[in-house]
C-alpha atoms as a PDB file:
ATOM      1  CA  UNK A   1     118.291 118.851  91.889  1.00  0.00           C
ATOM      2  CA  UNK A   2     115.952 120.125  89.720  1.00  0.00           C
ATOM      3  CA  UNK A   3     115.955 124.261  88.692  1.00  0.00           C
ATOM      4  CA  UNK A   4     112.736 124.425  90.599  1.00  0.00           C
ATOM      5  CA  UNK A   5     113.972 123.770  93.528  1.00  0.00           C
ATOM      6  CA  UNK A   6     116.692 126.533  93.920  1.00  0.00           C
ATOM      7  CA  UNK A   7     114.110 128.968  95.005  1.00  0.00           C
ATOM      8  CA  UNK A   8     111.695 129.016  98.254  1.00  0.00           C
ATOM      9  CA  UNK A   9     108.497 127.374  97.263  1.00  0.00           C
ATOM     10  CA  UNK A  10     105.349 129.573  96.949  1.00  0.00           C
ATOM     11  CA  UNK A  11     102.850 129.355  99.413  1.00  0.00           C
ATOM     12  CA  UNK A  12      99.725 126.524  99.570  1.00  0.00           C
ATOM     13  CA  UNK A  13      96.084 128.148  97.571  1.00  0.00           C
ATOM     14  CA  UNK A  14      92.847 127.695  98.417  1.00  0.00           C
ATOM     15  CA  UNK A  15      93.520 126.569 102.450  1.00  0.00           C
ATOM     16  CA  UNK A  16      90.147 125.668 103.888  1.00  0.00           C
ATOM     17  CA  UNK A  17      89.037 123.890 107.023  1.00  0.00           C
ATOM     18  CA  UNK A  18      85.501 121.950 107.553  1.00  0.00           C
ATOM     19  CA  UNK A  19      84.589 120.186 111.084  1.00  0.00           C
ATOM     20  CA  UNK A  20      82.480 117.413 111.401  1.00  0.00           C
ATOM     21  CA  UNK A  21      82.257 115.191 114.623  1.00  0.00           C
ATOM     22  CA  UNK A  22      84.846 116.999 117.089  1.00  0.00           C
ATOM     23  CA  UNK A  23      87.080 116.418 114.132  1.00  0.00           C
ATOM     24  CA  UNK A  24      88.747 119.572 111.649  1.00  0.00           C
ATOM     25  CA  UNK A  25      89.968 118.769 108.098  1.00  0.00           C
ATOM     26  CA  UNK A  26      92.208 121.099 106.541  1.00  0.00           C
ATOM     27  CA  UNK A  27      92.241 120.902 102.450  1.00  0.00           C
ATOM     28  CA  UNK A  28      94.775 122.961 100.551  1.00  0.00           C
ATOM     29  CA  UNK A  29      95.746 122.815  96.660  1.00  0.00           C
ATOM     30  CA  UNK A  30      99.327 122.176  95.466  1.00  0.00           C
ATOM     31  CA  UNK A  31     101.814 124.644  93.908  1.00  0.00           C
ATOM     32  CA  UNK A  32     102.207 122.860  91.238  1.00  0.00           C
ATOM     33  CA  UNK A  33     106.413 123.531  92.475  1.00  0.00           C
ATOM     34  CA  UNK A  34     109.336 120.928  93.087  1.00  0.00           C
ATOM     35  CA  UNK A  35     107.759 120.436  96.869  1.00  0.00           C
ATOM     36  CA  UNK A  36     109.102 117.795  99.594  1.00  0.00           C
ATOM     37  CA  UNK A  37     106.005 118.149 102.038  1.00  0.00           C
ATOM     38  CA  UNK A  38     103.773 120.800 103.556  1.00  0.00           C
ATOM     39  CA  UNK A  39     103.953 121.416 107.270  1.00  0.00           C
ATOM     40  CA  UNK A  40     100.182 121.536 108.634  1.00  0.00           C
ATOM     41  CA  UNK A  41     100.316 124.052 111.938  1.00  0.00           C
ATOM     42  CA  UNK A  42      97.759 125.221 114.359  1.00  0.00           C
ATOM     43  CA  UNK A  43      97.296 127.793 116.488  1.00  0.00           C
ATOM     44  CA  UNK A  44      94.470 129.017 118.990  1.00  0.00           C
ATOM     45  CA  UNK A  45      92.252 131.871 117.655  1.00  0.00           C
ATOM     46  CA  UNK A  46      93.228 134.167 120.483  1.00  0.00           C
ATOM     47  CA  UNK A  47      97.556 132.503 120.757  1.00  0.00           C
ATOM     48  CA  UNK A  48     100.702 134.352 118.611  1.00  0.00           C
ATOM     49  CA  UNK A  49     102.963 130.769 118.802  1.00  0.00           C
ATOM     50  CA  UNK A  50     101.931 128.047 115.674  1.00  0.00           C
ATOM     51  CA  UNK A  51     101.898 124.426 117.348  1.00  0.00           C
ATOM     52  CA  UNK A  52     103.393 121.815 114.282  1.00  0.00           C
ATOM     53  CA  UNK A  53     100.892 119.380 113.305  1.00  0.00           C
ATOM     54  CA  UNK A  54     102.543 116.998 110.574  1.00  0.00           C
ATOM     55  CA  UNK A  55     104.142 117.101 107.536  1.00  0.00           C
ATOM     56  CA  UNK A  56     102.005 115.694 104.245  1.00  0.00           C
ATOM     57  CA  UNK A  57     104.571 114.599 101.389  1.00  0.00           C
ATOM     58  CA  UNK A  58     103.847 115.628  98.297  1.00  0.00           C
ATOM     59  CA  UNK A  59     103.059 113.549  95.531  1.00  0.00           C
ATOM     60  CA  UNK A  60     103.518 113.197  92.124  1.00  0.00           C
ATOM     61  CA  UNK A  61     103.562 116.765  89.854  1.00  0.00           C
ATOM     62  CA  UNK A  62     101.870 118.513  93.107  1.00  0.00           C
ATOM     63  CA  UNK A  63      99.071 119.787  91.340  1.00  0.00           C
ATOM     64  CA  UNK A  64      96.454 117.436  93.524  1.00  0.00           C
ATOM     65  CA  UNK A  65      94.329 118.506  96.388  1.00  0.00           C
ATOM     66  CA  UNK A  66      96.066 117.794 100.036  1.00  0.00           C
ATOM     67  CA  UNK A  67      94.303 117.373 103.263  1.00  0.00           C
ATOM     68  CA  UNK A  68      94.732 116.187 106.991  1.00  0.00           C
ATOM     69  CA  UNK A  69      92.852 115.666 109.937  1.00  0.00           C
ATOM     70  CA  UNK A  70      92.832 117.057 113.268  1.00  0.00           C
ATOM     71  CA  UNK A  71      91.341 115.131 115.843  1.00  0.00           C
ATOM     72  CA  UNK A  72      93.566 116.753 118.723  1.00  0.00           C
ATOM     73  CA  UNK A  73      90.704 119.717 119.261  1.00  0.00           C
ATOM     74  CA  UNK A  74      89.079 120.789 121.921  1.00  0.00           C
ATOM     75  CA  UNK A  75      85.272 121.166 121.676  1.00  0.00           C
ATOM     76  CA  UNK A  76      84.627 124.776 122.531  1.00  0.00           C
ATOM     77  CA  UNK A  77      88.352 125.953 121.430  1.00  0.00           C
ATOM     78  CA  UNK A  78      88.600 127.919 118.325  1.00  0.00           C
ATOM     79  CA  UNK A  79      91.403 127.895 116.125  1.00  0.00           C
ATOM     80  CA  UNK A  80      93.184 128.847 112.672  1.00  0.00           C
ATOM     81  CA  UNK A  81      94.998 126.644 110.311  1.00  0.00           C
ATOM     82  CA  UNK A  82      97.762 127.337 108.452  1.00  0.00           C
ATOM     83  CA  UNK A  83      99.742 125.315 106.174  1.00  0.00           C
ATOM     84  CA  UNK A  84     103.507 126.464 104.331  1.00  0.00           C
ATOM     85  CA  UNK A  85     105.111 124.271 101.434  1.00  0.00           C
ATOM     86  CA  UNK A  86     108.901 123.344 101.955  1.00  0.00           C
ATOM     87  CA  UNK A  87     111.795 122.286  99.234  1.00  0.00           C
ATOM     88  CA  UNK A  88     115.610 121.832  99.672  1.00  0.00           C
ATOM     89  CA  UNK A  89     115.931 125.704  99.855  1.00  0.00           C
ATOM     90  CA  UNK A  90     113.298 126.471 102.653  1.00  0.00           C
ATOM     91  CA  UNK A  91     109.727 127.019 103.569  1.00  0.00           C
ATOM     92  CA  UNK A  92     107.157 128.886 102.080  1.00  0.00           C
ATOM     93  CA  UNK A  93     106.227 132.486 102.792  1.00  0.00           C
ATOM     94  CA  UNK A  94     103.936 133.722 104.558  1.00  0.00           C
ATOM     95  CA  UNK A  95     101.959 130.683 106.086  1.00  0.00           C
ATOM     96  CA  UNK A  96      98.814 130.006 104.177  1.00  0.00           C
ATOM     97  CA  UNK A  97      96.261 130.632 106.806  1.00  0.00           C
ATOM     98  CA  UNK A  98      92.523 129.560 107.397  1.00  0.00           C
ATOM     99  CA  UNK A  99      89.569 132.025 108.832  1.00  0.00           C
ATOM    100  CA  UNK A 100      89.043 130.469 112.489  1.00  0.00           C
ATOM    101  CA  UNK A 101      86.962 127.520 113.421  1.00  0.00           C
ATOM    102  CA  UNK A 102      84.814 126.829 116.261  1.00  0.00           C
ATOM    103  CA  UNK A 103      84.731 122.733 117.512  1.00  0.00           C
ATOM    104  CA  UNK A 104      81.557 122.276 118.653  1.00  0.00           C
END
């Protein structure tokens, strides 16, 4: 185990969402940290519980641009995003959250 990974990874940058075709796609940079995967949640606009999406692995030095795509959405529903990084010691904090989206 590497030094990096005895703390709790810092959170995902630069989280945003774009919809196209009933479909959302959440992009997020990399921490550039010792990362196993980021866990990709989602929430309604108006809800308090996160629903788990997937987990992305990370790749590489984790300096890369991630994304995923949602095609679980309901048209009409609005929702936020958030994404948190996780290493052997834990998970990210606080969630990396997205301004809401519409599906239309």
């Amino acid at each position: 185990m590497t030094e990096a990974a005895l703390v709790l990874p810092l959170a995902p940058t630069d989280l945003k969402v774009e919809t196209s075709n009933g479909e959302v796609t959440i992009l997020w940079k990399g921490t550039g940290e010792s990362i196993q995967y980021y866990l990709v949640h989602r929430k309604l606009v108006d809800g308090e519980e996160w629903e788990d999406l997937a987990g992305v692995e990370a790749v590489g030095n984790n300096l890369g641009e991630y994304e995923f795509k949602d095609a679980t959405v309901t048209v009409g529903s609005s929702y936020r995003y958030g994404v948190i990084a996780v290493n052997d010691m834990g998970v990210s904090s606080p969630i990396s959250e997205s301004e809401p989206v519409t599906i239309d």
